[in-house]
N, C-alpha and C. Protein backbone atom coordinates (compact mmCIF):
# COMPACT_ATOMS: atom_id res chain seq x y z
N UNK A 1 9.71 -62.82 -69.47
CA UNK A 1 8.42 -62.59 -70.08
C UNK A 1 8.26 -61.10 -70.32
N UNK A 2 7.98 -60.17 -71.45
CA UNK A 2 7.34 -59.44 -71.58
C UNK A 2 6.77 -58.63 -70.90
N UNK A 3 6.32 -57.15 -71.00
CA UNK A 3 5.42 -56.81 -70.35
C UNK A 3 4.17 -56.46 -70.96
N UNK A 4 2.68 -56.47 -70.41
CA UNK A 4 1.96 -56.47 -71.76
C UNK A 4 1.93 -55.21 -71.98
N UNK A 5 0.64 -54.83 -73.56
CA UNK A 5 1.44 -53.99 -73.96
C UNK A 5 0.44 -52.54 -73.53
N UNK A 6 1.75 -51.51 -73.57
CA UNK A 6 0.87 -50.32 -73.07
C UNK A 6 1.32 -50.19 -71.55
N UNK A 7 1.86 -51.25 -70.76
CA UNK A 7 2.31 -50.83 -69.33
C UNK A 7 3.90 -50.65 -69.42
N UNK A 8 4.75 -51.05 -70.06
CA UNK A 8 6.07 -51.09 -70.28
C UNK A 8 6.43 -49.21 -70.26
N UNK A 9 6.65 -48.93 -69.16
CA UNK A 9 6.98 -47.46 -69.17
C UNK A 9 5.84 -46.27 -68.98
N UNK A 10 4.97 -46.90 -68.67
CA UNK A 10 3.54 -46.03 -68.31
C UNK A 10 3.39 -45.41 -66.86
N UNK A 11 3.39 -44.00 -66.78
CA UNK A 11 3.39 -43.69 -65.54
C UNK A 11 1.53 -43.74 -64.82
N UNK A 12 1.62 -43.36 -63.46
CA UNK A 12 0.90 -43.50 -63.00
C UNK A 12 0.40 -42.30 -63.10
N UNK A 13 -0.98 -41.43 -62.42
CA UNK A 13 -1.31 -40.21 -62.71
C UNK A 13 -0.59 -39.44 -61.13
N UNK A 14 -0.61 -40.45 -60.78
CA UNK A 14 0.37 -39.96 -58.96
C UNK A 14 2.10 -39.62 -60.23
N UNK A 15 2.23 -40.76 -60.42
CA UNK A 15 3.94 -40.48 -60.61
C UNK A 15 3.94 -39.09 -61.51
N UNK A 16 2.84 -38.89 -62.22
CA UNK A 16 3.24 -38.12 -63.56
C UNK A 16 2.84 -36.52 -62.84
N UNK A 17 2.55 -36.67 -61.76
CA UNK A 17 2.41 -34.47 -61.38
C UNK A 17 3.33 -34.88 -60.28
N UNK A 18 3.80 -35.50 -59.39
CA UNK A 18 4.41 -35.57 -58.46
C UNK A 18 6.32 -35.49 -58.81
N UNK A 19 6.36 -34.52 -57.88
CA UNK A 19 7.83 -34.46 -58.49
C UNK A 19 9.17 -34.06 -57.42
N UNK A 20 8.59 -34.89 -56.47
CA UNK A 20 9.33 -35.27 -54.99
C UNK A 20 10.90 -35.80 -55.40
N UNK A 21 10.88 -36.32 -56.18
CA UNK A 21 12.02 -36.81 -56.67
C UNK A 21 12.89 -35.87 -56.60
N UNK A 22 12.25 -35.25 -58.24
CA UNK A 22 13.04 -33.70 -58.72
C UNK A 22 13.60 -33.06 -57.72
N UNK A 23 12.36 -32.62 -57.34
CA UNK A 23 13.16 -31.58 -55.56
C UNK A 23 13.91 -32.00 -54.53
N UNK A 24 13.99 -33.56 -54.51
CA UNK A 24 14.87 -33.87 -53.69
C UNK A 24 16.18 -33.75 -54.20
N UNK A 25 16.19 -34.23 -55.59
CA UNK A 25 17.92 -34.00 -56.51
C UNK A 25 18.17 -32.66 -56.28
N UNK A 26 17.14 -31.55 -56.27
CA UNK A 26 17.39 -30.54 -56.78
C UNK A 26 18.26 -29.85 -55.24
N UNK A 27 17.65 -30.36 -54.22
CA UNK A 27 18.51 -30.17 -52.84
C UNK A 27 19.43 -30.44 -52.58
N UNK A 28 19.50 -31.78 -53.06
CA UNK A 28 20.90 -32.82 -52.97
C UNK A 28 22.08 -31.60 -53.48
N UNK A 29 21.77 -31.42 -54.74
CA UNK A 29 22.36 -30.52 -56.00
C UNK A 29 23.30 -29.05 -55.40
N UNK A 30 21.71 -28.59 -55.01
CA UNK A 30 22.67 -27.16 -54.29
C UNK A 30 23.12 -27.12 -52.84
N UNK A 31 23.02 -28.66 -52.32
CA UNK A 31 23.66 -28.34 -51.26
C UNK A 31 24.93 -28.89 -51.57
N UNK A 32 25.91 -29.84 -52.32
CA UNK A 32 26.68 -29.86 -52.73
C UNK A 32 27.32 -28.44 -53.68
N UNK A 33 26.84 -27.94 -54.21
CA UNK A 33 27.16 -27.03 -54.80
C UNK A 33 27.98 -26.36 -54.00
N UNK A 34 26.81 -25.78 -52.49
CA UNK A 34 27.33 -24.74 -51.24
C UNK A 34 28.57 -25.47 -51.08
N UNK A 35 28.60 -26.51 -50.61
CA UNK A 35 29.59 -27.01 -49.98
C UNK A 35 31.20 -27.56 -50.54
N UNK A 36 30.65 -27.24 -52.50
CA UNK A 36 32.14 -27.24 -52.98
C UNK A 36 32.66 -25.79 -53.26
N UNK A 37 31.92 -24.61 -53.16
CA UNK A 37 31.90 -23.31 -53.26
C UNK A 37 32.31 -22.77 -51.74
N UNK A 38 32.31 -23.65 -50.64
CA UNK A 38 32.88 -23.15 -49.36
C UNK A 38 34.37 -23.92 -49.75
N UNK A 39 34.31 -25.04 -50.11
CA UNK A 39 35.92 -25.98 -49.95
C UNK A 39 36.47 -25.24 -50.73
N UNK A 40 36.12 -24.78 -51.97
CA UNK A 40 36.99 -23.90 -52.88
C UNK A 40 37.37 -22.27 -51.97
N UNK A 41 36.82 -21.45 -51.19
CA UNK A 41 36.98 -20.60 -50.76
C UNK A 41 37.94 -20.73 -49.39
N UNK A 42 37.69 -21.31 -48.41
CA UNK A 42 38.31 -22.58 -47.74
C UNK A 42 40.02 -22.55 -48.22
N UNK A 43 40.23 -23.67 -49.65
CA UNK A 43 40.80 -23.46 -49.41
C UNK A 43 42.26 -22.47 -50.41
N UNK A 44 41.70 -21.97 -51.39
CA UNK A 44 41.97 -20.94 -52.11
C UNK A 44 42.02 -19.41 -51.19
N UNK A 45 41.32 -19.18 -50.17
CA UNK A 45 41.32 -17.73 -49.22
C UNK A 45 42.71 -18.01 -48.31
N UNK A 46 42.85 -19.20 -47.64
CA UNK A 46 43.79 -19.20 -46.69
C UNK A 46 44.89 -19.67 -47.36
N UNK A 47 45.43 -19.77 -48.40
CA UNK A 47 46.79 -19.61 -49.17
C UNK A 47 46.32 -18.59 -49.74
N UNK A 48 46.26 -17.82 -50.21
CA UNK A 48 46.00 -16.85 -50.80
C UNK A 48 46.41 -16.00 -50.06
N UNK A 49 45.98 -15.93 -48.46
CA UNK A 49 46.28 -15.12 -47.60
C UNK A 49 47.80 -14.81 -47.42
N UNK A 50 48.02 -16.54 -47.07
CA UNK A 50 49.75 -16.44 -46.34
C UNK A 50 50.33 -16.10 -47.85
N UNK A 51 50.43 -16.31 -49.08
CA UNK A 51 51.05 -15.83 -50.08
C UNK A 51 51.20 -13.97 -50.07
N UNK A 52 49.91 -13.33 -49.49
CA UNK A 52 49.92 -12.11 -49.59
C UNK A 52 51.15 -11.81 -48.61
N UNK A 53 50.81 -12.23 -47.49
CA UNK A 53 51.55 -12.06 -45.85
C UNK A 53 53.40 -12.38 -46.57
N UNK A 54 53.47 -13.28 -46.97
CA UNK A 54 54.87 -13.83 -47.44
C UNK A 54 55.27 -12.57 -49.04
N UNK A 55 54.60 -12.75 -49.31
CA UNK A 55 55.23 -11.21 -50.11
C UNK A 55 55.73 -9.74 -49.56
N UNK A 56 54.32 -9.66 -48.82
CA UNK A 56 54.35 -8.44 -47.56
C UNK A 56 55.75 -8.86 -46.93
N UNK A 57 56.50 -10.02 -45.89
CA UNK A 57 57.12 -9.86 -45.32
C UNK A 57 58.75 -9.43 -46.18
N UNK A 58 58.84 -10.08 -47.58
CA UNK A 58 59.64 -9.82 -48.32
C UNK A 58 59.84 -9.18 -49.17
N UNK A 59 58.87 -7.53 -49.02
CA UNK A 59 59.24 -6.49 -49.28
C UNK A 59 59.93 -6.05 -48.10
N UNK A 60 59.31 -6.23 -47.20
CA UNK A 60 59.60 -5.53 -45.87
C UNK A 60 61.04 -5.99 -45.20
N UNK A 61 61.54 -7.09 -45.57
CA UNK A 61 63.11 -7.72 -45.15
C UNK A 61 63.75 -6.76 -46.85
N UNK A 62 63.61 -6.81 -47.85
CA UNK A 62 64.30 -6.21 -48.93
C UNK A 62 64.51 -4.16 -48.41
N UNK A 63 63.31 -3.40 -48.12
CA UNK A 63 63.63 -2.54 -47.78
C UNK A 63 64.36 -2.23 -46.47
N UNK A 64 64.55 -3.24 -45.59
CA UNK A 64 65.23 -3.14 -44.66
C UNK A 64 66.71 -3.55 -45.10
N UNK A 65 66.77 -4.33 -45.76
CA UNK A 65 68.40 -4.63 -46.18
C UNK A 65 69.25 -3.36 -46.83
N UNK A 66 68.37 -2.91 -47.79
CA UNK A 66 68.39 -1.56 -48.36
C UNK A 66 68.73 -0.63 -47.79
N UNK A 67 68.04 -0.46 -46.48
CA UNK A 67 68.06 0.61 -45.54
C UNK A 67 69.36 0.30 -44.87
N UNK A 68 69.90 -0.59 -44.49
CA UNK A 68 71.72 -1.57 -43.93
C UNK A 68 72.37 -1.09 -44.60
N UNK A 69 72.30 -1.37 -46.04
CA UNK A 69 73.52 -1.01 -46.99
C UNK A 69 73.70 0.43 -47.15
N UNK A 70 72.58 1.46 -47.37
CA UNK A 70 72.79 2.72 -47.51
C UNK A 70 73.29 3.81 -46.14
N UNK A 71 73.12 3.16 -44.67
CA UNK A 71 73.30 3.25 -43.82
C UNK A 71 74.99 3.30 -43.46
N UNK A 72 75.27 2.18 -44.00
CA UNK A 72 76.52 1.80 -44.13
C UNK A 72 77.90 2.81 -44.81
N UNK A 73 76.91 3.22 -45.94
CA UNK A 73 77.95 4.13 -46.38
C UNK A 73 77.99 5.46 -46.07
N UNK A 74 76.71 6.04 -45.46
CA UNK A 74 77.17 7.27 -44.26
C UNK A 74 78.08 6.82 -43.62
């Protein structure tokens, strides 16, 4: 059946200033946000790190090999 006419989508004067909803999405919203902006930091910082550390160590084994070979020929 129908709805009659004029109520089919008619807010109330409560529903129409109240906007509990909104602000609740709007929480929902940025607290997901925080929390894909920590997982991304998470986990993009700690490879990021050991990539630095693993470069660092393989300069540091290359100038030491360097330092063997030239050693060598004194």
């Amino acid at each position: 059946m129908a709805a009659p006419y004029g109520s089919a989508g008619a807010m109330s004067d409560r529903d129409w200033y109240g906007d509990r909803e909104y602000c609740e999405a709007d929480r929902q919203a940025e607290r997901a946000t925080r929390f894909g902006w920590a997982a991304i930091a998470g986990t993009a910082g700690a490879p990021g790190c050991a990539l630095v550390l693993l470069l660092a160590l393989c300069v540091i084994a290359a100038a030491a090999c360097l330092c063997a070979v030239v050693a060598v020929d004194y």
